[in-house]
PDB file of N, CA and C in Angstrom:
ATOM      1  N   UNK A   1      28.598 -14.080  22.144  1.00  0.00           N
ATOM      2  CA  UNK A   1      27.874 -14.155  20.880  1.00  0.00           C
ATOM      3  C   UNK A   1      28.588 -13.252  19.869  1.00  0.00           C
ATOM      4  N   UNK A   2      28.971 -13.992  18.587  1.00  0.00           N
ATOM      5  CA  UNK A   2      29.585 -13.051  17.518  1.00  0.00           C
ATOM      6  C   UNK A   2      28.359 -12.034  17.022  1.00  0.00           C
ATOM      7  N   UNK A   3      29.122 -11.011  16.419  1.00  0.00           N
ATOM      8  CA  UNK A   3      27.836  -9.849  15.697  1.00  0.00           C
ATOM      9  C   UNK A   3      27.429 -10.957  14.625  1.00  0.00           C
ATOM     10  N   UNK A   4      28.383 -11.771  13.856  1.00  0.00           N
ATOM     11  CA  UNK A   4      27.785 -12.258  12.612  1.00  0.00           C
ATOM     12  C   UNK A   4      26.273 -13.232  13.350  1.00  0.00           C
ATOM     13  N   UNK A   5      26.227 -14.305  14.666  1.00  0.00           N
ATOM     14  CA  UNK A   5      25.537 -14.692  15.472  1.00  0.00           C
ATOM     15  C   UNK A   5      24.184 -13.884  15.574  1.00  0.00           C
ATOM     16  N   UNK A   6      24.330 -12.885  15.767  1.00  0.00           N
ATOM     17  CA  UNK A   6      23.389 -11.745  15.980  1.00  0.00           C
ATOM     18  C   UNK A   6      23.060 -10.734  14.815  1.00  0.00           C
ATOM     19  N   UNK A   7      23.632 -10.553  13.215  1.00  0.00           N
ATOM     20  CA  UNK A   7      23.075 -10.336  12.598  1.00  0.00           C
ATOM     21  C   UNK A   7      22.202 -11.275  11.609  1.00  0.00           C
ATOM     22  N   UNK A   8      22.484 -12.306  11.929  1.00  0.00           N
ATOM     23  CA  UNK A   8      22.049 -13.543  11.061  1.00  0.00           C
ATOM     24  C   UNK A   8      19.994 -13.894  11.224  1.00  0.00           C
ATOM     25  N   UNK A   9      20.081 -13.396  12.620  1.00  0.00           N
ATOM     26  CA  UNK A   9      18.526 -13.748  12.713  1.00  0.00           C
ATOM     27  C   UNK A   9      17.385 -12.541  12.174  1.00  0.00           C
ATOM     28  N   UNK A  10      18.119 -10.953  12.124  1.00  0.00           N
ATOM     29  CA  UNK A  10      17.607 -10.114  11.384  1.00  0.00           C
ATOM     30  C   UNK A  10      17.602 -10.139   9.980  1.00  0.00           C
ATOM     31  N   UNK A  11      18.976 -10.420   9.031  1.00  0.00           N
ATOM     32  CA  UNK A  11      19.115 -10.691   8.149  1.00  0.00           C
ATOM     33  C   UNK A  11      17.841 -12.088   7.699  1.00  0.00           C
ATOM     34  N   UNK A  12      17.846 -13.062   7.881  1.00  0.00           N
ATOM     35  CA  UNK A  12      16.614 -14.253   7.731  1.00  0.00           C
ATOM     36  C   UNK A  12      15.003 -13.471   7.972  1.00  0.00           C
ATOM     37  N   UNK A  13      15.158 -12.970   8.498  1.00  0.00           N
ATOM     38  CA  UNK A  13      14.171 -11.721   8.976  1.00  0.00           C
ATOM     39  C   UNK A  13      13.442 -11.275   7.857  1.00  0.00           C
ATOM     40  N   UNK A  14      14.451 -10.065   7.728  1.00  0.00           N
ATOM     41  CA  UNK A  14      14.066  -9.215   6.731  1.00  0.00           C
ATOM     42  C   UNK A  14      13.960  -9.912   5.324  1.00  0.00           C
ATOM     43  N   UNK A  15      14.611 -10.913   5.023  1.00  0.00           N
ATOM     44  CA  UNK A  15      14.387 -11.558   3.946  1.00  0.00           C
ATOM     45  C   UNK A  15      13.103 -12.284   3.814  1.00  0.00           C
ATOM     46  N   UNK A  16      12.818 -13.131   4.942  1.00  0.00           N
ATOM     47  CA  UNK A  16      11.007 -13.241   5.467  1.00  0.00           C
ATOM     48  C   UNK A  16      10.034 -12.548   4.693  1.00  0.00           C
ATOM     49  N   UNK A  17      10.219 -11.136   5.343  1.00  0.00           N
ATOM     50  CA  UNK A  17       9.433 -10.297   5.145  1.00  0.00           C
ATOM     51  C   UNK A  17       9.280 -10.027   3.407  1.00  0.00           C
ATOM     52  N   UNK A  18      10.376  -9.562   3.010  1.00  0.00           N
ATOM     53  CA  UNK A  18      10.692  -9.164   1.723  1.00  0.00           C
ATOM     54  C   UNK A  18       9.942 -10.308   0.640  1.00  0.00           C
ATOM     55  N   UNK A  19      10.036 -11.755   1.415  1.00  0.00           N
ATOM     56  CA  UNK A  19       9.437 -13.292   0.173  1.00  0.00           C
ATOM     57  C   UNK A  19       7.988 -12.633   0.341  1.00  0.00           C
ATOM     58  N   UNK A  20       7.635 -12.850   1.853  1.00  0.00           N
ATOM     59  CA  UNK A  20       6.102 -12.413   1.774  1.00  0.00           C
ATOM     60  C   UNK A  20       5.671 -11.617   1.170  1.00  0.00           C
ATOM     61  N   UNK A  21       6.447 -10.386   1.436  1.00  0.00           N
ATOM     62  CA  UNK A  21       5.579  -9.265   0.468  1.00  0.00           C
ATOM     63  C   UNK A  21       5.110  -9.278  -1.012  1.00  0.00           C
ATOM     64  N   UNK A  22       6.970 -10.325  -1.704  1.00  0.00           N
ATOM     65  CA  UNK A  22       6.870 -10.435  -3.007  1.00  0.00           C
ATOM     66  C   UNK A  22       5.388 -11.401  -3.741  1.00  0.00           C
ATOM     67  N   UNK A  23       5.349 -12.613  -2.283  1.00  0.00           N
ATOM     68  CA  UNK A  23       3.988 -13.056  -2.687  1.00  0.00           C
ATOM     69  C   UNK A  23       3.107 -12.726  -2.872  1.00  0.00           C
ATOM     70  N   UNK A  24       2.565 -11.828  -1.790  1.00  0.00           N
ATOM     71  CA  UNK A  24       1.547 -11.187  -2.489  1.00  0.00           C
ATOM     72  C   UNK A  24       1.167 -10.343  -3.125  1.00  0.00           C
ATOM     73  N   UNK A  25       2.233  -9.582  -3.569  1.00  0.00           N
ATOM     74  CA  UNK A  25       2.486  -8.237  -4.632  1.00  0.00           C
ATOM     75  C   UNK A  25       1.943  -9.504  -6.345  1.00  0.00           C
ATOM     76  N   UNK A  26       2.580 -10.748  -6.172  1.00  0.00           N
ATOM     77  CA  UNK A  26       2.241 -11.372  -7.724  1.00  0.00           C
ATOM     78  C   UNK A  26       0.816 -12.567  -7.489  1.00  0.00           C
ATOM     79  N   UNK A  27       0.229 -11.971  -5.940  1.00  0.00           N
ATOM     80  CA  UNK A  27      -0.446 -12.980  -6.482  1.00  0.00           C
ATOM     81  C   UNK A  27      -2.595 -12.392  -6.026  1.00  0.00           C
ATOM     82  N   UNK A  28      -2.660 -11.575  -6.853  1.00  0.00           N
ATOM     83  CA  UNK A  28      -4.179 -10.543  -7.364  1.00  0.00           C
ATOM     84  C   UNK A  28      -5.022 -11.294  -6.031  1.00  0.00           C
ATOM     85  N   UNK A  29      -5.211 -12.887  -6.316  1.00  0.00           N
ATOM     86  CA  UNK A  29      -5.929 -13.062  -5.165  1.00  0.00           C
ATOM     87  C   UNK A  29      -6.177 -12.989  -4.016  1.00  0.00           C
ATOM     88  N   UNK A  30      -4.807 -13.072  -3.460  1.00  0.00           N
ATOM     89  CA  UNK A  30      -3.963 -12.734  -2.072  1.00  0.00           C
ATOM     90  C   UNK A  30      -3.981 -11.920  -1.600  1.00  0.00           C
ATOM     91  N   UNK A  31      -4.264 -11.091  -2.380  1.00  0.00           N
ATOM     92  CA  UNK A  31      -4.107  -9.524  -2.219  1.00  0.00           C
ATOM     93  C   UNK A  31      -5.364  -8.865  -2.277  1.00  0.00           C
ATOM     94  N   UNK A  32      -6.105  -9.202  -2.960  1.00  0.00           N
ATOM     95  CA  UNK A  32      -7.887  -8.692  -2.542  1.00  0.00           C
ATOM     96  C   UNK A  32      -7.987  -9.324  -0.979  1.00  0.00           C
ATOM     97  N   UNK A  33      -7.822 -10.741  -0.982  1.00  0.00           N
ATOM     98  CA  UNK A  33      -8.235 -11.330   0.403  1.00  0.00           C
ATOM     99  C   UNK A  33      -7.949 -10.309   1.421  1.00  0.00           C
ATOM    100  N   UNK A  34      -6.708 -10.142   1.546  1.00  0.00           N
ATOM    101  CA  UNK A  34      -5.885  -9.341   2.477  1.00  0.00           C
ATOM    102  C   UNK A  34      -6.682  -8.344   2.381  1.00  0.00           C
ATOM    103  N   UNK A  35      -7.080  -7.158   1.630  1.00  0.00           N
ATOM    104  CA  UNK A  35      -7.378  -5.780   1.541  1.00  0.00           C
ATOM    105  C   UNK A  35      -9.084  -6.239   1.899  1.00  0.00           C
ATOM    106  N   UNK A  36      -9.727  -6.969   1.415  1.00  0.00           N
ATOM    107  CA  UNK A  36     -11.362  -7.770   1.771  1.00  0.00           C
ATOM    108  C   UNK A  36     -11.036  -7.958   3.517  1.00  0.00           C
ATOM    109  N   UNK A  37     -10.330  -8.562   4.025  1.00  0.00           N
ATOM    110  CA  UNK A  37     -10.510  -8.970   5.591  1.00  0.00           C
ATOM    111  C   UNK A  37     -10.080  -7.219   6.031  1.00  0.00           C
ATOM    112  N   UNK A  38      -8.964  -6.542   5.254  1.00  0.00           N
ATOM    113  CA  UNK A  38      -8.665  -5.135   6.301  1.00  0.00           C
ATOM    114  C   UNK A  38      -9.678  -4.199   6.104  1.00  0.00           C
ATOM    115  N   UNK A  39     -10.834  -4.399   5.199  1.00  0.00           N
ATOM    116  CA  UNK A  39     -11.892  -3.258   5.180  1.00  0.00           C
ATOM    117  C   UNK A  39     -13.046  -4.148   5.434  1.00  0.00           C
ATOM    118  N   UNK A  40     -13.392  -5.483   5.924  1.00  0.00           N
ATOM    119  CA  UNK A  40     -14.451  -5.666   6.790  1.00  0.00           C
ATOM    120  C   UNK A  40     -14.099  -5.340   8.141  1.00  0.00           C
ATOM    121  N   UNK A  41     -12.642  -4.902   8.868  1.00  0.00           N
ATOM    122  CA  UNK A  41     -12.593  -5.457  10.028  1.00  0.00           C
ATOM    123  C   UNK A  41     -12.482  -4.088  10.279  1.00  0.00           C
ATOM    124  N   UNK A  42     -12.365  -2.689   9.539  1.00  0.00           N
ATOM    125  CA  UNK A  42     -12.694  -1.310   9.390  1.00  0.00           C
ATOM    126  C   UNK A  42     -13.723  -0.888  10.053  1.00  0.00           C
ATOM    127  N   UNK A  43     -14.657  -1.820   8.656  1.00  0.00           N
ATOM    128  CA  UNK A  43     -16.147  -1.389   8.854  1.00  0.00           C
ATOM    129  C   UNK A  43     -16.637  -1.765   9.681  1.00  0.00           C
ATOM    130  N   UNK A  44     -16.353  -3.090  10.529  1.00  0.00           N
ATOM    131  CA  UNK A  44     -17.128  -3.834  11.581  1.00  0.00           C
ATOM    132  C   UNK A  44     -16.338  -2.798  13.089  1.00  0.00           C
ATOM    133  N   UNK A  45     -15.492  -2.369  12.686  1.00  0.00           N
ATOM    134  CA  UNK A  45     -14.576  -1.350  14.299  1.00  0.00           C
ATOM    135  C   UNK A  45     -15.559   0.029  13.895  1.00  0.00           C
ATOM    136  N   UNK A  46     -15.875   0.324  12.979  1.00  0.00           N
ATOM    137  CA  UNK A  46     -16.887   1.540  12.761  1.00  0.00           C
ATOM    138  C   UNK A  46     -18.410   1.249  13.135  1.00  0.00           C
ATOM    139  N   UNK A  47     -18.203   0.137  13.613  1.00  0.00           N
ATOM    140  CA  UNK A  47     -19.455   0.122  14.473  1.00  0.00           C
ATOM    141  C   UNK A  47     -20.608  -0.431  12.948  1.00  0.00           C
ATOM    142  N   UNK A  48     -20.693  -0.688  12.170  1.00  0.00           N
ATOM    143  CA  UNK A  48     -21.360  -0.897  10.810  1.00  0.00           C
ATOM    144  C   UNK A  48     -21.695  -2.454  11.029  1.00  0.00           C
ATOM    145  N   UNK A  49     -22.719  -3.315  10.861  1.00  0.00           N
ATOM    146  CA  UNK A  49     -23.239  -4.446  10.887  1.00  0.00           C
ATOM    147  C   UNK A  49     -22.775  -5.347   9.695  1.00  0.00           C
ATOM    148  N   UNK A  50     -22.497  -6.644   9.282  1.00  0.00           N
ATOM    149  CA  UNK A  50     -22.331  -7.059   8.439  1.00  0.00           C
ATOM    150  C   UNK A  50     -23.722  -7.243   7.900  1.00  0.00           C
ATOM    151  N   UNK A  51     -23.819  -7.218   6.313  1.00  0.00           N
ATOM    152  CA  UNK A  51     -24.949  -7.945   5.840  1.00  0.00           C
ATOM    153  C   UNK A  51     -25.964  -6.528   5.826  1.00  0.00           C
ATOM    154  N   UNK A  52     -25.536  -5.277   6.424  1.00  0.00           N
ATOM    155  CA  UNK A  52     -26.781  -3.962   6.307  1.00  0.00           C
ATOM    156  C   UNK A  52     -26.094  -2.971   5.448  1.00  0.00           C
ATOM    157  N   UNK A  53     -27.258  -2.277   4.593  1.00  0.00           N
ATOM    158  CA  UNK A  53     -26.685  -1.195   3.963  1.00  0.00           C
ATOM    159  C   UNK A  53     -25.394  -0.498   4.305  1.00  0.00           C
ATOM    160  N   UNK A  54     -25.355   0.308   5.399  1.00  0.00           N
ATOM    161  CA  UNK A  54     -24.406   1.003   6.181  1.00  0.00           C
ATOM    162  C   UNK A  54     -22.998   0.296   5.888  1.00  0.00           C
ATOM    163  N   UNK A  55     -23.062  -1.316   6.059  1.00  0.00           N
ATOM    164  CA  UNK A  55     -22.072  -1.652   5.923  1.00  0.00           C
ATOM    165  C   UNK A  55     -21.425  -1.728   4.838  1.00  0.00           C
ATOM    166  N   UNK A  56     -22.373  -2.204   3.765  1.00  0.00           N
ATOM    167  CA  UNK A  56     -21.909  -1.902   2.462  1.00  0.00           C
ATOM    168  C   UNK A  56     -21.388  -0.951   1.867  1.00  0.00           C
ATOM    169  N   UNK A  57     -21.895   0.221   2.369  1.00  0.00           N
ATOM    170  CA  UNK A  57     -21.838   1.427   1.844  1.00  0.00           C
ATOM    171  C   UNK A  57     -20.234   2.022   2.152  1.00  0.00           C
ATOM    172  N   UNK A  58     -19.609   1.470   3.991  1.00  0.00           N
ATOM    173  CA  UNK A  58     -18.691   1.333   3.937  1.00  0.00           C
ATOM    174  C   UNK A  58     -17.582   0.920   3.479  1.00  0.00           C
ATOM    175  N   UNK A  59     -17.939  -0.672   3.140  1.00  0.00           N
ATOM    176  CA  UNK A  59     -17.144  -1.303   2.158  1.00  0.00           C
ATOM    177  C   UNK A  59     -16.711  -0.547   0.959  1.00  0.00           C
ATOM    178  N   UNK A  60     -18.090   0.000   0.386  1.00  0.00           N
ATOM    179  CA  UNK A  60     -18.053   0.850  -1.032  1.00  0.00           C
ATOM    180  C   UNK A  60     -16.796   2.225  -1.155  1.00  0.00           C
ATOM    181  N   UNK A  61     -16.850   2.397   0.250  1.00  0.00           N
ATOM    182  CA  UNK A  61     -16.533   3.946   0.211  1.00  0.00           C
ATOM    183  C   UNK A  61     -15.017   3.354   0.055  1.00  0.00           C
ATOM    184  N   UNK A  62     -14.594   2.546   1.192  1.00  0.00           N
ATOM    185  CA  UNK A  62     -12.993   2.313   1.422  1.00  0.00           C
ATOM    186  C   UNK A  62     -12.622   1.832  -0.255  1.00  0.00           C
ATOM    187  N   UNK A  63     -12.767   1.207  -1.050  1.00  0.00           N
ATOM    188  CA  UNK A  63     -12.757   0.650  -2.637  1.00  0.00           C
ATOM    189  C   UNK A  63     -12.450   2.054  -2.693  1.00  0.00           C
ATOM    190  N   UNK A  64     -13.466   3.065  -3.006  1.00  0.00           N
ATOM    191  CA  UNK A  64     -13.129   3.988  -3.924  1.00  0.00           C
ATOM    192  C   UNK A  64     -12.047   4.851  -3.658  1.00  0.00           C
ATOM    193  N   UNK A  65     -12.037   5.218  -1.992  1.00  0.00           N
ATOM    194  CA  UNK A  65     -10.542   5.524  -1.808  1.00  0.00           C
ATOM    195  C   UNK A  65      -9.316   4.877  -2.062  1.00  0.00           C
ATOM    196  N   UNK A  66      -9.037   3.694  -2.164  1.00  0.00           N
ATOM    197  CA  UNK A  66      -8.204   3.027  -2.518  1.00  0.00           C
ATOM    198  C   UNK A  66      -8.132   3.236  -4.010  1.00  0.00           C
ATOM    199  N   UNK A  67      -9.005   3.286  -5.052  1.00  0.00           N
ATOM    200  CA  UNK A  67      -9.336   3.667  -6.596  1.00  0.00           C
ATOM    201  C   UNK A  67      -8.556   5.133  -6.479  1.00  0.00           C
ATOM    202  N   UNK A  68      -8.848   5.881  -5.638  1.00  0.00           N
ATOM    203  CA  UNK A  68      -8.514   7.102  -5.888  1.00  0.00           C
ATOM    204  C   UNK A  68      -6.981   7.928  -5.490  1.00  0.00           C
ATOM    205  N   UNK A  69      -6.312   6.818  -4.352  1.00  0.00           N
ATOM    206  CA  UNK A  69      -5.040   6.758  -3.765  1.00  0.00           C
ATOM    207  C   UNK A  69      -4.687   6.100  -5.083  1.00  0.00           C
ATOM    208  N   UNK A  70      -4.622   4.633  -5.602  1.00  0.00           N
ATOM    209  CA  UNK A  70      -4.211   4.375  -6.904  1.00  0.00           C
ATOM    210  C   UNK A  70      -3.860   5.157  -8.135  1.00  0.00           C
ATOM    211  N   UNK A  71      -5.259   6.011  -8.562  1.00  0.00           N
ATOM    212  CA  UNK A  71      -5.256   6.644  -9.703  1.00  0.00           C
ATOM    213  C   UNK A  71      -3.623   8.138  -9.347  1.00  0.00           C
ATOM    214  N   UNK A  72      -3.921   8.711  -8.021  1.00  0.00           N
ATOM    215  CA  UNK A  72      -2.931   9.853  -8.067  1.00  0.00           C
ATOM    216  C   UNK A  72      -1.451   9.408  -7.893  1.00  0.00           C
ATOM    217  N   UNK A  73      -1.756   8.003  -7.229  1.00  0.00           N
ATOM    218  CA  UNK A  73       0.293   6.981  -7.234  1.00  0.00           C
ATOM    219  C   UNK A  73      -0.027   6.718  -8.932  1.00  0.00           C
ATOM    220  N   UNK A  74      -0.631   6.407  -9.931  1.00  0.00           N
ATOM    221  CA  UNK A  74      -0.250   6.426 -10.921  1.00  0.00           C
ATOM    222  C   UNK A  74       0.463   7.738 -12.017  1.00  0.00           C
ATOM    223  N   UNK A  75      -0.447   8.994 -11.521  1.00  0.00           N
ATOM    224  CA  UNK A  75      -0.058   9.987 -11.846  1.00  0.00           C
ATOM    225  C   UNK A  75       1.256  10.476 -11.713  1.00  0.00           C
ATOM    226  N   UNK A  76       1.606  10.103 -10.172  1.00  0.00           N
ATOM    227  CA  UNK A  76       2.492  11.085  -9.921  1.00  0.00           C
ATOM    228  C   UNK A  76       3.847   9.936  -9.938  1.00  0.00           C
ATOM    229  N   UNK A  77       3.733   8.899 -10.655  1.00  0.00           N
ATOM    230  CA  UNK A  77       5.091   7.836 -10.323  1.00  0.00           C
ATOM    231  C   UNK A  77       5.503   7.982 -11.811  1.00  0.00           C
ATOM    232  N   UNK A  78       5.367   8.803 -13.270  1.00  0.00           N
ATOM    233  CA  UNK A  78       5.439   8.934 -14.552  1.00  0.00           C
ATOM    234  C   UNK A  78       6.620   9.553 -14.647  1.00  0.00           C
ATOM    235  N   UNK A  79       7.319   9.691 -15.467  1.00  0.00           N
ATOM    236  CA  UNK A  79       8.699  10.551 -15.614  1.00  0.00           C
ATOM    237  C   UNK A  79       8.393  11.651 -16.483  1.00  0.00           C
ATOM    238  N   UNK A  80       8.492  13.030 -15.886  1.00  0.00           N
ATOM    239  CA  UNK A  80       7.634  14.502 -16.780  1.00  0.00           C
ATOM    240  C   UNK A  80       9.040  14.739 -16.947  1.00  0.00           C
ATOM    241  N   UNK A  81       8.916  15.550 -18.092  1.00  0.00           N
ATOM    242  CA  UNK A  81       9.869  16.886 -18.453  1.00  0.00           C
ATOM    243  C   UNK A  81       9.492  18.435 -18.545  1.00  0.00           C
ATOM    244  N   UNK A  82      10.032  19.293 -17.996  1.00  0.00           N
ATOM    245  CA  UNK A  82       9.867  20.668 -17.832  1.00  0.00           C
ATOM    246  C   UNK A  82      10.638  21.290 -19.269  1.00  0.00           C
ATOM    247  N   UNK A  83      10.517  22.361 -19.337  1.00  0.00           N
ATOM    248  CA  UNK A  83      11.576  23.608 -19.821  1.00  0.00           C
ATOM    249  C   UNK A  83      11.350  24.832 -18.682  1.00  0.00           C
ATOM    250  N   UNK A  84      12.737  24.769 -18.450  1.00  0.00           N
ATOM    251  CA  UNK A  84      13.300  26.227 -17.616  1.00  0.00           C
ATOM    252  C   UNK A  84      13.777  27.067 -18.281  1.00  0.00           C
ATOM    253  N   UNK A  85      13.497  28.137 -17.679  1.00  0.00           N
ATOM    254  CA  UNK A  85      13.923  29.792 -18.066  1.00  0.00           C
ATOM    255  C   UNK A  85      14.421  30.402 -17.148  1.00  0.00           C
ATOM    256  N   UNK A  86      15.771  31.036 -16.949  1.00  0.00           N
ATOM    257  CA  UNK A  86      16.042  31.660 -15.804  1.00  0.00           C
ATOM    258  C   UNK A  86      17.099  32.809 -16.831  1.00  0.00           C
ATOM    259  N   UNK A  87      17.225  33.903 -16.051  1.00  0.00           N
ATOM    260  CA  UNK A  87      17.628  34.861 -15.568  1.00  0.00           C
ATOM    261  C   UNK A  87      19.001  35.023 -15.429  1.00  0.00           C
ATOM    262  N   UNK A  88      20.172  35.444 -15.748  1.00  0.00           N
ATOM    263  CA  UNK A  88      21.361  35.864 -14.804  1.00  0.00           C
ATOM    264  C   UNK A  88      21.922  36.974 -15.159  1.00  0.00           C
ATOM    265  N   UNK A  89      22.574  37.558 -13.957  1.00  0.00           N
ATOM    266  CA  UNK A  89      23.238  38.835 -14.373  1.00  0.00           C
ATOM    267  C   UNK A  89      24.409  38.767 -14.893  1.00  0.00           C
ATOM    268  N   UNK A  90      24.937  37.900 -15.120  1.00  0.00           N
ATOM    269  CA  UNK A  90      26.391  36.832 -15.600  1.00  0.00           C
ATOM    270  C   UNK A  90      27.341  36.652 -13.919  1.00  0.00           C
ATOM    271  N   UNK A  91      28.657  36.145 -14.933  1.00  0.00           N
ATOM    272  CA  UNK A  91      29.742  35.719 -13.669  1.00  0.00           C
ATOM    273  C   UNK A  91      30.459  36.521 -13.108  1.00  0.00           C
TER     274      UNK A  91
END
């Protein structure tokens, strides 16, 4: 088997991966679904009932962490500028 033989099925691979992701990075609906099935299936492994307060409340909570992981990746992905002051005794 050539390496090109054997890099060819990782390469198709990773490109796989990379379409998928791009899909659902552009497509809002896809992407609630996805994040809707990974925090019922949270709340339902936390032992929480579908359809009862508790569960909701779970649902509620995981949203706002996600609101709140969002809000500080917005903060901290901005381009700041400083001013420095330093010190030397010379060369």
């Amino acid at each position: 088997m050539t390496t090109l033989t054997r890099t060819l099925p990782r390469v198709s691979f990773g490109l796989g991966a990379l379409m998928l992701l791009a899909a659902c990075a552009s497509d809002p609906a896809a992407e609630q679904a996805r994040l809707d099935t990974i925090d019922h299936q949270n709340c339902t492994d936390l032992g929480f009932k579908t359809g009862t307060e508790p569960y909701g409340n779970c649902r509620l909570k995981l949203k706002e962490i996600r609101a709140t992981q969002a809000a500080e990746n917005e903060k901290s992905s901005g381009v700041h500028f400083g001013l420095g002051l330093g010190v030397s005794k010379g060369f």
